[in-house]
Structure formats: structure tokens, C-alpha cells
C-alpha atoms as a PDB file:
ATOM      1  CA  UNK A   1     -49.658  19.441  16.767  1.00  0.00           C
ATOM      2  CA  UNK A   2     -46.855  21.557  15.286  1.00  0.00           C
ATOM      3  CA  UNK A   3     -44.674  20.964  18.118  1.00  0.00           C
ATOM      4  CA  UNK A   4     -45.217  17.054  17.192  1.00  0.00           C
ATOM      5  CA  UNK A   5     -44.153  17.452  13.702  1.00  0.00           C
ATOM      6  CA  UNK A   6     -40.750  19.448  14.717  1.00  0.00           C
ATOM      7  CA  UNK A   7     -39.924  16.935  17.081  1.00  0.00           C
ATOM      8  CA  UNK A   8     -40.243  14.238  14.733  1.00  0.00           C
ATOM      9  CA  UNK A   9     -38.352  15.707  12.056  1.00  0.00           C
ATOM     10  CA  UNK A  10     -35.758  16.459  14.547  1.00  0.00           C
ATOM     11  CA  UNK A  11     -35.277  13.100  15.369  1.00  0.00           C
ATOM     12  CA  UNK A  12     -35.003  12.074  12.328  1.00  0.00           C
ATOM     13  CA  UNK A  13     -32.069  14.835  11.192  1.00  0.00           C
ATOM     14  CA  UNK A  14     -30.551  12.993  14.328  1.00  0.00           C
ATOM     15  CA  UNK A  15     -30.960   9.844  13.091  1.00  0.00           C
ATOM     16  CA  UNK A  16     -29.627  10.362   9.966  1.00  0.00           C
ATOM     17  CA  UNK A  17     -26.970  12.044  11.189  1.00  0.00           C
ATOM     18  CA  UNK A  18     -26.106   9.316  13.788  1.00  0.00           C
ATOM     19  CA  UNK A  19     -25.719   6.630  10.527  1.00  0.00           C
ATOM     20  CA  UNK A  20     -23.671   9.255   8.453  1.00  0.00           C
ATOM     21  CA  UNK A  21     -21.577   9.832  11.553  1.00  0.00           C
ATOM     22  CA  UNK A  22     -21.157   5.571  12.227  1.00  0.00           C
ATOM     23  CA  UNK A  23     -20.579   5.273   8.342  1.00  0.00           C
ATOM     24  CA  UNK A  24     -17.804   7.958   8.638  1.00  0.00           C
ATOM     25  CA  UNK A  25     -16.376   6.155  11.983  1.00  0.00           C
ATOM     26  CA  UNK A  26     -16.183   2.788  10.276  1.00  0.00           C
ATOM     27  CA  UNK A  27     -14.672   3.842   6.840  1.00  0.00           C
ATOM     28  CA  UNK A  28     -11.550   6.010   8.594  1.00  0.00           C
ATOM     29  CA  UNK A  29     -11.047   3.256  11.095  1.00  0.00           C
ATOM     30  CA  UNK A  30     -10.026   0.669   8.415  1.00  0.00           C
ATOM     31  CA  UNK A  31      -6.975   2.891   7.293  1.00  0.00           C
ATOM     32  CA  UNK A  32      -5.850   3.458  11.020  1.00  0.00           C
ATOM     33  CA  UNK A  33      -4.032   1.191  13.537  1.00  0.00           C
ATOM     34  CA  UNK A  34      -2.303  -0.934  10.908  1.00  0.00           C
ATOM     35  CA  UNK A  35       0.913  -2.893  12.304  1.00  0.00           C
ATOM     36  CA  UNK A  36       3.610  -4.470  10.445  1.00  0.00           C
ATOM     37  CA  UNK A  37       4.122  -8.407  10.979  1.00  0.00           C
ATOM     38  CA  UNK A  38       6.187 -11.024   9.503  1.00  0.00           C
ATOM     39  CA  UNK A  39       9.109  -9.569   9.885  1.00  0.00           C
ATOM     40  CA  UNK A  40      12.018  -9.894  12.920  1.00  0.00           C
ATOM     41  CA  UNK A  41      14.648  -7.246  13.576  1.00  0.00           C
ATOM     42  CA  UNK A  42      16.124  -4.929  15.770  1.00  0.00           C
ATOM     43  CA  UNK A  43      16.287  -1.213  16.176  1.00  0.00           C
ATOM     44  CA  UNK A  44      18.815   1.043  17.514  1.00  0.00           C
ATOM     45  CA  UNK A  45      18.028   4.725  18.651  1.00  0.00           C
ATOM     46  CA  UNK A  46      15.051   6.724  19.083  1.00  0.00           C
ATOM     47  CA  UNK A  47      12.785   9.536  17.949  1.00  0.00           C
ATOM     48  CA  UNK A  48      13.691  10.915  14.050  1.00  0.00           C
ATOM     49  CA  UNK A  49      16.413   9.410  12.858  1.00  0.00           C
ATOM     50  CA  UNK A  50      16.902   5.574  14.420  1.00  0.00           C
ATOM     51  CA  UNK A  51      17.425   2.884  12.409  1.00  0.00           C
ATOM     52  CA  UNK A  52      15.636  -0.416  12.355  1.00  0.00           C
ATOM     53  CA  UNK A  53      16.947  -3.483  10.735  1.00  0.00           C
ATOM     54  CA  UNK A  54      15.181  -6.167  10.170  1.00  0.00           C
ATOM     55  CA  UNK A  55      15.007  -9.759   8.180  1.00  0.00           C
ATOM     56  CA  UNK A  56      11.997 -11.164   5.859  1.00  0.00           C
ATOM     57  CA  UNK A  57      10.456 -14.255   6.224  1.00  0.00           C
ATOM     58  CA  UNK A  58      13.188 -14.779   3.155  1.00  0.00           C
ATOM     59  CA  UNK A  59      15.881 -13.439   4.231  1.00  0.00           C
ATOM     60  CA  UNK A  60      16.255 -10.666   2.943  1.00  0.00           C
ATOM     61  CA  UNK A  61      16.662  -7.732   5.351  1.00  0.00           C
ATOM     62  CA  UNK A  62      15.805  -3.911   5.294  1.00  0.00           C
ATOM     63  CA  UNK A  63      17.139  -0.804   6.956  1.00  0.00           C
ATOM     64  CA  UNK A  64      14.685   1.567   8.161  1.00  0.00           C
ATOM     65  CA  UNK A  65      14.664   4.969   9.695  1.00  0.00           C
ATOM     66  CA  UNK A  66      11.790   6.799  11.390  1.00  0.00           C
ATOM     67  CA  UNK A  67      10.059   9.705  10.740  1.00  0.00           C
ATOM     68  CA  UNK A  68       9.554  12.668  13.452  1.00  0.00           C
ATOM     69  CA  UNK A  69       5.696  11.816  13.651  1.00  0.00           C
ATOM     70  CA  UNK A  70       7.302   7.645  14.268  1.00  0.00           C
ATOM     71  CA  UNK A  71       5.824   6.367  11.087  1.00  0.00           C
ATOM     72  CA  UNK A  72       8.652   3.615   9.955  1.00  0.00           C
ATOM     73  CA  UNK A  73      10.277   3.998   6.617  1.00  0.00           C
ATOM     74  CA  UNK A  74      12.701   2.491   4.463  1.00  0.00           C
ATOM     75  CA  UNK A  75      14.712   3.907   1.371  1.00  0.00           C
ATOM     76  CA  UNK A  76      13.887   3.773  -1.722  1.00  0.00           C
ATOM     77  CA  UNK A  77      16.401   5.239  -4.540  1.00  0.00           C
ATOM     78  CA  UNK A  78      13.378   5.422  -7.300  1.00  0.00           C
ATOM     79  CA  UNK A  79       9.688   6.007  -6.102  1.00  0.00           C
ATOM     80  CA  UNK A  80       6.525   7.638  -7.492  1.00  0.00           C
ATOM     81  CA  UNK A  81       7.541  10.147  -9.738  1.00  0.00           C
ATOM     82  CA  UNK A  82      10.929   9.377 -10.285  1.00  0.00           C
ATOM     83  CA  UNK A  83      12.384  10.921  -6.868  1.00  0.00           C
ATOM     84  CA  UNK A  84      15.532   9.348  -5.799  1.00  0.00           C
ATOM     85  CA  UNK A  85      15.702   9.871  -2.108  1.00  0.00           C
ATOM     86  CA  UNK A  86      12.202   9.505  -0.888  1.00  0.00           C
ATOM     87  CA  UNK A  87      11.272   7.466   2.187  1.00  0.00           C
ATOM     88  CA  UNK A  88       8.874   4.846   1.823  1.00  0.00           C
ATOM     89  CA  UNK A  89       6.504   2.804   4.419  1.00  0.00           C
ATOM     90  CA  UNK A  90       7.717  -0.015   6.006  1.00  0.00           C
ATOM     91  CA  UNK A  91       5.295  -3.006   5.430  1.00  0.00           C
ATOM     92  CA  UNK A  92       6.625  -5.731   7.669  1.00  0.00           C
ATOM     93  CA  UNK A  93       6.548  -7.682   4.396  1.00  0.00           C
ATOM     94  CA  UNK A  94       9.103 -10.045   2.967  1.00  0.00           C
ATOM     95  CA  UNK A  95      10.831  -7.723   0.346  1.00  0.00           C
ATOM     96  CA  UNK A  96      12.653  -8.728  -2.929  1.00  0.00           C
ATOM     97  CA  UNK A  97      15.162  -6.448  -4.707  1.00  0.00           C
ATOM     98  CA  UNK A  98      13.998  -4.538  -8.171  1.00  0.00           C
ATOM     99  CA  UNK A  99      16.982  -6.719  -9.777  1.00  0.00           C
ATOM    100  CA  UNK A 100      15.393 -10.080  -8.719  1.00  0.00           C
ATOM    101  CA  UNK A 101      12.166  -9.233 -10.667  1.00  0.00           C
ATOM    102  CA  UNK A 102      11.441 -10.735 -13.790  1.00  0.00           C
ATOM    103  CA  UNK A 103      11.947  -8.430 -16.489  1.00  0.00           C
ATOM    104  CA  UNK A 104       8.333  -7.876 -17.450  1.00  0.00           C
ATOM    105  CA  UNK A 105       7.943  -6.519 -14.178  1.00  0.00           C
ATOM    106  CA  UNK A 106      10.602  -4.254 -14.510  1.00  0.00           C
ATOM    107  CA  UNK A 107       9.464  -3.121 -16.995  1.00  0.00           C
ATOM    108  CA  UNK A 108       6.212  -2.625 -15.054  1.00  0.00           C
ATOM    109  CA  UNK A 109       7.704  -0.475 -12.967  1.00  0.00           C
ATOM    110  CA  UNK A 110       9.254   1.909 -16.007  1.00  0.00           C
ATOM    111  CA  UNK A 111       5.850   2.441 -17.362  1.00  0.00           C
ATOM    112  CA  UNK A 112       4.470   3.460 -13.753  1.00  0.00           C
ATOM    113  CA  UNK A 113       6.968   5.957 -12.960  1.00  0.00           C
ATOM    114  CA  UNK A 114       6.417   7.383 -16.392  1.00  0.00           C
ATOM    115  CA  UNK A 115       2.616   7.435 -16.025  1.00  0.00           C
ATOM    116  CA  UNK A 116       1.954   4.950 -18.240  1.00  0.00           C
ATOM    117  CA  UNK A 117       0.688   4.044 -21.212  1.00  0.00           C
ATOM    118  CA  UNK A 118       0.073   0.541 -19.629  1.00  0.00           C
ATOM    119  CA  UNK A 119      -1.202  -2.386 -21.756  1.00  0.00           C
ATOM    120  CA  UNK A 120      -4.247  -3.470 -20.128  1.00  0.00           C
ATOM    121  CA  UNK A 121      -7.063  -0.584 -19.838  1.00  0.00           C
ATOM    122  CA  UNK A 122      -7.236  -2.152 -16.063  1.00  0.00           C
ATOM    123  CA  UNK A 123      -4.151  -0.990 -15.178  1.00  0.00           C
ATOM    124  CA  UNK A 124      -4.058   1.690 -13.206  1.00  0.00           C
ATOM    125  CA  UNK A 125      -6.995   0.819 -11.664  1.00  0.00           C
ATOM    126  CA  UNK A 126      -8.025   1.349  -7.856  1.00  0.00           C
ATOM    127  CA  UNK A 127      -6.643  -2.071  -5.988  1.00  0.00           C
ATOM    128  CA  UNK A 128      -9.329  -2.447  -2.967  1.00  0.00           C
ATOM    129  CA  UNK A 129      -7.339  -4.770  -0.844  1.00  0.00           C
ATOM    130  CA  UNK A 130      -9.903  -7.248   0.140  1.00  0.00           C
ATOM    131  CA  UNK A 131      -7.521  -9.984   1.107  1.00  0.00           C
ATOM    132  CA  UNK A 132      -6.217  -7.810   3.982  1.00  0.00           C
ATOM    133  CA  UNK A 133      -2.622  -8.923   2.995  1.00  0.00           C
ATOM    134  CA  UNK A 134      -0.874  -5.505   2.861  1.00  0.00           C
ATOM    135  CA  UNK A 135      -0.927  -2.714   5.432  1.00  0.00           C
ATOM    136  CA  UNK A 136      -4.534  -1.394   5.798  1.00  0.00           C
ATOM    137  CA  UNK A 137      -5.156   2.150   4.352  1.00  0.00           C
ATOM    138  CA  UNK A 138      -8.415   3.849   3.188  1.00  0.00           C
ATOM    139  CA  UNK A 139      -9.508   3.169  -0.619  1.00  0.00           C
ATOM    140  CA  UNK A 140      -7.862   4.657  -3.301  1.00  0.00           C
ATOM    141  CA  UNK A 141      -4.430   4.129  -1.726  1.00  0.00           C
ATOM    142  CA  UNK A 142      -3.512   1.366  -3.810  1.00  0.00           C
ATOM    143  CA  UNK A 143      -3.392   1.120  -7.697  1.00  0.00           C
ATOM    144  CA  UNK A 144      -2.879  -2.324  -9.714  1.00  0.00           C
ATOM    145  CA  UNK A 145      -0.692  -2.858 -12.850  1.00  0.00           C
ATOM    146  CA  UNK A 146      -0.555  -6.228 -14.882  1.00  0.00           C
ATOM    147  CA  UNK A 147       2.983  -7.375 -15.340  1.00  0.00           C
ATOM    148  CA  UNK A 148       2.429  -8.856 -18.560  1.00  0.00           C
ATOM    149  CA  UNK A 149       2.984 -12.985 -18.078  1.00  0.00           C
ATOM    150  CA  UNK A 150       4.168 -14.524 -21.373  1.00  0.00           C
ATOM    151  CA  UNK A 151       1.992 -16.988 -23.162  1.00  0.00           C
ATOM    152  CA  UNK A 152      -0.813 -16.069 -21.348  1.00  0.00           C
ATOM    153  CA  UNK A 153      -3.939 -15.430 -23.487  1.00  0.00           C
ATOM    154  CA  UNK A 154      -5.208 -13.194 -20.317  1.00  0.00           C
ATOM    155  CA  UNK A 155      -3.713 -10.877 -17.887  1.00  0.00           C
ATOM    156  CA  UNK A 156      -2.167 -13.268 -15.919  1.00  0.00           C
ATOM    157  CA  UNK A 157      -1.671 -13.668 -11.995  1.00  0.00           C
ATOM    158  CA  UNK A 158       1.287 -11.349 -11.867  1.00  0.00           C
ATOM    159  CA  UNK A 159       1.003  -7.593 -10.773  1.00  0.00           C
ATOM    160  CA  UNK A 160       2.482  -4.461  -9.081  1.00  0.00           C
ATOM    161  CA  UNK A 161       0.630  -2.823  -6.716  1.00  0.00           C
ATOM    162  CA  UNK A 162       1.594   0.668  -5.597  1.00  0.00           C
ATOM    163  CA  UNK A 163       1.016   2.840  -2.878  1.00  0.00           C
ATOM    164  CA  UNK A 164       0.555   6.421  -2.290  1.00  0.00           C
ATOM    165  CA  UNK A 165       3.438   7.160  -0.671  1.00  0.00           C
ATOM    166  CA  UNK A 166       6.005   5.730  -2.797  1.00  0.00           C
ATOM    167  CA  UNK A 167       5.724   1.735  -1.647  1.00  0.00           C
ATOM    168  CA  UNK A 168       5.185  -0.915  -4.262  1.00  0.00           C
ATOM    169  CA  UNK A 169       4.614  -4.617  -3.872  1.00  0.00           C
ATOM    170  CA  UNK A 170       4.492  -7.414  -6.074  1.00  0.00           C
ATOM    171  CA  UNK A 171       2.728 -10.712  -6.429  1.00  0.00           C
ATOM    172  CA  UNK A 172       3.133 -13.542  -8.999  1.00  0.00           C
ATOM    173  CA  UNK A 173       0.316 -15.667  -7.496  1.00  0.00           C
ATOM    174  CA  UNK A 174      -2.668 -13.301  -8.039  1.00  0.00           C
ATOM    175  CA  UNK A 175      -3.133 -11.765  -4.577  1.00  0.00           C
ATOM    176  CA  UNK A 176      -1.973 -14.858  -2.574  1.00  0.00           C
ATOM    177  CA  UNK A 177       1.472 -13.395  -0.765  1.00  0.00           C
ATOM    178  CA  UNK A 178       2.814 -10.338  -1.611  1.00  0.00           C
ATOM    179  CA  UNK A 179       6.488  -9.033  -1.046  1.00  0.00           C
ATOM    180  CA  UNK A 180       7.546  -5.243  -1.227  1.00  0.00           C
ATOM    181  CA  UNK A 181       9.797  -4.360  -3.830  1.00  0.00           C
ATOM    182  CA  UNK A 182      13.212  -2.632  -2.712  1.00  0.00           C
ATOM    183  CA  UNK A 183      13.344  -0.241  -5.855  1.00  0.00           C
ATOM    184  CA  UNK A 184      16.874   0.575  -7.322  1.00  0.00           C
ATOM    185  CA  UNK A 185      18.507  -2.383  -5.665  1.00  0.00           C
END
């Protein structure tokens, strides 16, 4: 009768550690394999150091470079924490220059690399990316800030959203499209 018990209670340690291990699987497997698309270009060289330059669905075009582990990168003169020479991911996104923002959302963007204080106590906040529009990474990645939208009695449908590593998008149709912002240009 013992022997029952201990098998049974194995089997259920198993169990449970068969759904913690599946849980585990399918949480890390929705930040991996992500792929850039809506972009065309070309690249030229190989390992650290080519260069990859491509167009937006607008026009606009990027250069790139890649890393020694082959993530893709662009440059970005100001990034998270004021660094002027960091690399940041590529997205395969249309991208519009810091310049072409309006000026609330410039302005945006010189409260976030200061840390803040932002106007809306939902700034800041953990941006879950549920519409699947920017690259896939695990949550956390991504915080939102409210690019304030005169005459609006509410927060409005414009916002920054910024990565961990440096890359920042913006959207002026609440989630809709996004395009990443090429900062300092």
C-alpha cells in the first residue's frame, strides 16, 4: 500500500512538472524566431560588419550592419539612456526620421531618455504587444508613452513605444501600423 501512495505522488510531481515545463516552452517560444518583413533591400558583405540597405514601404531607407552573433542592427545617434553610438534592432518596419515627428512626440522622446516625469501615470507602462505588429519578444520588452494629442480630453491614439535594446516606434493610429523612429535624424 505504501508503494501505491509513492507512485502516485510521483506521478503527479511528473505531471506537474510536465505543465510547468510546456508553460515554460510556450512563453520563451513567443520571443524567438521573429523575422523582419515589409521591407526590400539589399546587403553587401558578410559576418560582423556587412551592411544592409534597405527601403520602407514609404520610402524611406535604412542602413544596417550586423552583429557577430548576426542579429541585424541599424544606428541610432540617441537611444536609451542617452548613448550616441548604440546599435539598435532592425524591425523590417517602415521608419520615419525623429525630425518628421510632430513635436509632442519629440518631446516624448526627451522625457524618455530622461526617465521621465511623463504626464499620464500610464506611461511607462509594460506595452504587451497583442496586435503582433512589431517584432515578437517576451513581455516586459516593450514600454508605452502617450504623446500628448492636442485637444484631446483623453490620452489620445498617439504613442511611443520603446524597446529594450534601444529601438522605438511610433503610432498615431492607436496600435494600427507602427513605423520605427530613426532617432537623431
Amino acid at each position: 500500500m505504501p508503494q501505491r501512495k509513492a507512485d502516485r505522488q510521483l506521478l503527479l510531481l511528473l505531471g506537474v512538472a510536465a505543465v510547468v515545463a510546456l508553460l515554460w516552452w510556450a512563453v520563451g517560444a513567443g520571443g524567438s524566431g521573429s523575422t523582419g518583413s515589409g521591407s526590400t533591400g539589399s546587403s553587401t558583405g558578410s559576418g560582423s560588419g556587412s551592411v544592409s540597405v534597405g527601403s520602407g514601404t514609404d520610402g524611406s531607407t535604412s542602413a544596417a550592419g550586423r552583429t557577430p552573433g548576426g542579429v541585424q542592427t541599424s544606428r541610432s545617434p540617441a537611444t536609451r539612456g542617452g548613448s550616441t553610438d548604440a546599435a539598435t534592432p532592425i524591425s523590417g518596419l517602415a521608419t520615419i526620421a525623429e525630425s518628421a515627428l510632430p513635436s509632442q512626440a519629440r518631446h516624448t522622446l526627451d522625457l524618455i531618455r530622461a526617465g521621465g516625469p511623463y504626464p499620464y501615470s500610464a506611461d511607462d507602462g509594460v506595452f504587451a504587444n497583442r496586435e503582433r505588429l512589431l517584432p515578437a519578444h517576451p513581455r516586459g520588452y516593450y514600454r508605452e508613452y502617450t504623446v500628448v494629442t492636442p485637444g484631446s480630453g483623453d490620452r489620445g491614439a498617439r504613442r511611443i513605444i520603446s524597446g529594450a535594446d534601444g529601438d522605438r516606434y511610433y503610432t498615431d493610429d492607436h496600435y494600427a501600423s507602427f513605423r520605427q523612429i530613426e532617432e537623431g535624424r
